[in-house]
Protein backbone atom coordinates (compact mmCIF):
# COMPACT_ATOMS: atom_id res chain seq x y z
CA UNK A 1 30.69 -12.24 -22.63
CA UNK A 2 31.52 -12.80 -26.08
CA UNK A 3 31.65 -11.27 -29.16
CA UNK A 4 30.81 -12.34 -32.72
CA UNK A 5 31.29 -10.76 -35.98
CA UNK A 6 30.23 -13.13 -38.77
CA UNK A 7 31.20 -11.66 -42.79
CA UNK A 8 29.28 -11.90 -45.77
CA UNK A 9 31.94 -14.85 -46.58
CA UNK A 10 30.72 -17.35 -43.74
CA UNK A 11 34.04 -16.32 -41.48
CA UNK A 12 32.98 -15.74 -37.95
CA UNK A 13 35.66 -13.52 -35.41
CA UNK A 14 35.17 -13.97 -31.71
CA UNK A 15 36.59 -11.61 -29.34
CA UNK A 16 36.14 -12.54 -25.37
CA UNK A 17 34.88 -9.16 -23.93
CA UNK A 18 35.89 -8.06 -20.85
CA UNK A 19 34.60 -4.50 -18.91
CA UNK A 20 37.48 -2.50 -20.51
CA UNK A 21 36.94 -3.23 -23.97
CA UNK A 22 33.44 -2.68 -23.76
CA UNK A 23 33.23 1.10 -24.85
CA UNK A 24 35.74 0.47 -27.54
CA UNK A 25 32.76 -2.68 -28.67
CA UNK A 26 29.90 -0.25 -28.58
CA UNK A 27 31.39 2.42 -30.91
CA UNK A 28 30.85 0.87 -34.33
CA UNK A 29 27.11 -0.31 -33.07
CA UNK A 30 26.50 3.13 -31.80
CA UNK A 31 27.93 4.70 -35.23
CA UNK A 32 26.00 2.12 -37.22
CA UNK A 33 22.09 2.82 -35.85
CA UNK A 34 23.41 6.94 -36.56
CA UNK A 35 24.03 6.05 -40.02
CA UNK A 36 20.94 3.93 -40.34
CA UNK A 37 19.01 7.12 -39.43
CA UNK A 38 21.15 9.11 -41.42
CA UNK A 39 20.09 7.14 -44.62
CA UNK A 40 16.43 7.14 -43.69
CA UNK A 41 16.09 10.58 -43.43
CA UNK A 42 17.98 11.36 -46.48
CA UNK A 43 16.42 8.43 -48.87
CA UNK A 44 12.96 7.38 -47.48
CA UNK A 45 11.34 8.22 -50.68
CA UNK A 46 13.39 6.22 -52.55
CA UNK A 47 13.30 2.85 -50.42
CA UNK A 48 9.34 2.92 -48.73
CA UNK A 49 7.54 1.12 -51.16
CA UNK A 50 4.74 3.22 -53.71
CA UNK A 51 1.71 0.48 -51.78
CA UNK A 52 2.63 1.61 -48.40
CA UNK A 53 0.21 3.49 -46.95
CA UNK A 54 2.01 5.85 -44.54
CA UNK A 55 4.94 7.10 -43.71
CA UNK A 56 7.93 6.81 -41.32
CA UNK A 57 8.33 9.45 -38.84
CA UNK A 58 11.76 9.81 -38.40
CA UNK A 59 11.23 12.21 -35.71
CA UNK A 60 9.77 9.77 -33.19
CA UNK A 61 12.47 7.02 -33.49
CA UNK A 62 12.95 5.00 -30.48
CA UNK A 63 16.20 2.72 -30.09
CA UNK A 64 16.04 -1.02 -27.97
CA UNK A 65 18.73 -3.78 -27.38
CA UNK A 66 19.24 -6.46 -24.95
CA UNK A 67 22.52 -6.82 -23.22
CA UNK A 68 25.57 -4.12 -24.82
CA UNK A 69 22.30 -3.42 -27.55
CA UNK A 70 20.44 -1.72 -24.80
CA UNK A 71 23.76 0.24 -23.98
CA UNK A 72 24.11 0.78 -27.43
CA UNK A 73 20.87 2.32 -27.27
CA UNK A 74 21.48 4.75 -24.65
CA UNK A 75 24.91 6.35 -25.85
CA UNK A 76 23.47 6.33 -29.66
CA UNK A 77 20.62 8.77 -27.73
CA UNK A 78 23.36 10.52 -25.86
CA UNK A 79 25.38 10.86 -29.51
CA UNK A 80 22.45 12.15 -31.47
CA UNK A 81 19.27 13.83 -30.44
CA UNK A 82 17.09 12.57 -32.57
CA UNK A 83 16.24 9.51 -31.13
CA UNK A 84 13.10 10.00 -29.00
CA UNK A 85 13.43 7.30 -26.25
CA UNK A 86 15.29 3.90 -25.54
CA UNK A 87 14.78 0.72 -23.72
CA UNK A 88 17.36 -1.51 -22.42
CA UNK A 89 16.70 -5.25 -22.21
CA UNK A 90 18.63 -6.87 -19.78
CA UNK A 91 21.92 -4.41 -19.82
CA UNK A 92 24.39 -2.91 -18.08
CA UNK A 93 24.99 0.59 -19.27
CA UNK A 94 28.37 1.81 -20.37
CA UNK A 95 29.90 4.69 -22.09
CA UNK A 96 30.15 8.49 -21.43
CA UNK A 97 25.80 8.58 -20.62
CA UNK A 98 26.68 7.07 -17.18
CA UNK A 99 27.90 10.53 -16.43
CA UNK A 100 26.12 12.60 -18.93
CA UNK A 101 22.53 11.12 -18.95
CA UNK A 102 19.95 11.70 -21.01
CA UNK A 103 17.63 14.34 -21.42
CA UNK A 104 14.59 11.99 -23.30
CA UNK A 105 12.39 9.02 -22.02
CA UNK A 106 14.72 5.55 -21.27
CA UNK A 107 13.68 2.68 -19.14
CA UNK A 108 15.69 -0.31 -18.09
CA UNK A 109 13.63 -3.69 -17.77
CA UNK A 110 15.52 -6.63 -16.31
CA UNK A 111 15.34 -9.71 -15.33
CA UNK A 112 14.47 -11.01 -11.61
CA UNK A 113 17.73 -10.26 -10.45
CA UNK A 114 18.44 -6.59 -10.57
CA UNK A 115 21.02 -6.95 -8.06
CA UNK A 116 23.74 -8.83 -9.72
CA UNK A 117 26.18 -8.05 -11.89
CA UNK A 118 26.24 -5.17 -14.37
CA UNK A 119 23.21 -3.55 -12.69
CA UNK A 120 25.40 -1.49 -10.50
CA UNK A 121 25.92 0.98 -13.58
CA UNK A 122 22.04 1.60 -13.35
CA UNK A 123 22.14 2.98 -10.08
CA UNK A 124 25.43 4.96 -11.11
CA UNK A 125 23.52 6.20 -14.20
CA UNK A 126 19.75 6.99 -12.81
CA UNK A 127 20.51 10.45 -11.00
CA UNK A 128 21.84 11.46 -14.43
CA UNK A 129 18.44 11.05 -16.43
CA UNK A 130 16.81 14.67 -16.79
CA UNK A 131 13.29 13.11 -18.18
CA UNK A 132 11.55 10.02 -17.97
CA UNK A 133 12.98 6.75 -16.89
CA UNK A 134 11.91 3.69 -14.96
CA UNK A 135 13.46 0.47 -14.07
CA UNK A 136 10.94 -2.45 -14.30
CA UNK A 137 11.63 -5.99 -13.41
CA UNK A 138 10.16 -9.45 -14.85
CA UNK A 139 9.07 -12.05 -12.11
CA UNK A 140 11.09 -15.50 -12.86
CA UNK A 141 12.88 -14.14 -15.73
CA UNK A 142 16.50 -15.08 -16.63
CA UNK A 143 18.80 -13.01 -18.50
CA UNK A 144 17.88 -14.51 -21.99
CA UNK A 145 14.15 -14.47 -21.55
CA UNK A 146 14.59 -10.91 -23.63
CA UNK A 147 16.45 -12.38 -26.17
CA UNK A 148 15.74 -14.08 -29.09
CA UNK A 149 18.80 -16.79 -29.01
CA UNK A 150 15.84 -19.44 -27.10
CA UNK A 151 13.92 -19.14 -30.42
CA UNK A 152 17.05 -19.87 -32.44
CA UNK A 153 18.40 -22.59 -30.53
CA UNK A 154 15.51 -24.36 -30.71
CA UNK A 155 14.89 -23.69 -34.08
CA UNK A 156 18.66 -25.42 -34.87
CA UNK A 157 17.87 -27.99 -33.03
């Protein structure tokens, strides 16, 4: 797997993951969707525009990724209770919820193969979820049928 970081200035910084760097690569994502809650709760009146005609209910936030997103998802839920339920396209978990769980709605959904790699820390993690969770499969899907990165190559040509 590997990792890009591209800065406002055009520079883009790969980094090859490997399985024990991958904690240490979920922190700042896990730290970021916090703080984007963090802000929302604190300053939705001042960025929801006047002609919108509800309002956003912070307490039924959900969090979903595909791939280190969707583990993303489940130790930001682990980190802070507010988040309501997760879903994780197409990932393995990592992280301190393989041993902790969670205690609100998550569901894995993968692709055809549930079996190979990186699906082993779903079946390390399961007897750890205290509420909801269900692991659904797509018929003939690969893993990149729940990403976007199709679209975009296509779109580039």
């Amino acid at each position: 797997m590997m990792l890009l970081v591209e800065f406002p200035d055009g520079r883009i910084l790969a980094c090859k993951a490997n399985m024990s760097n991958i904690p240490l690569a979920m922190d700042t994502p896990v730290r970021d969707v916090i703080f984007t809650l963090n802000k929302l709760t604190s300053s939705t009146n001042s960025i929801i525009p006047a002609s919108y005609p509800g309002k956003l209910q912070l307490d039924r936030v959900a969090l979903i990724g595909h791939s280190l997103g969707g583990a993303t998802a489940a130790q930001a839920m682990l980190n802070d209770t507010r988040f309501a339920g997760g879903l994780n396209f197409d990932g393995s978990l990592h992280g301190s919820v393989m041993q902790q769980g969670l205690d609100r709605l998550f569901i894995g959904f993968g692709q055809t193969d549930v079996a190979g790699p990186g699906y082993e820390t779903w079946n390390e993690t399961w007897p750890h979820l205290r509420d909801f969770g269900m692991q659904l499969q797509l018929k003939d899907s690969l893993y990149l049928t729940f990403s976007d990165l199709p679209i975009r190559f296509c779109a580039i040509g």
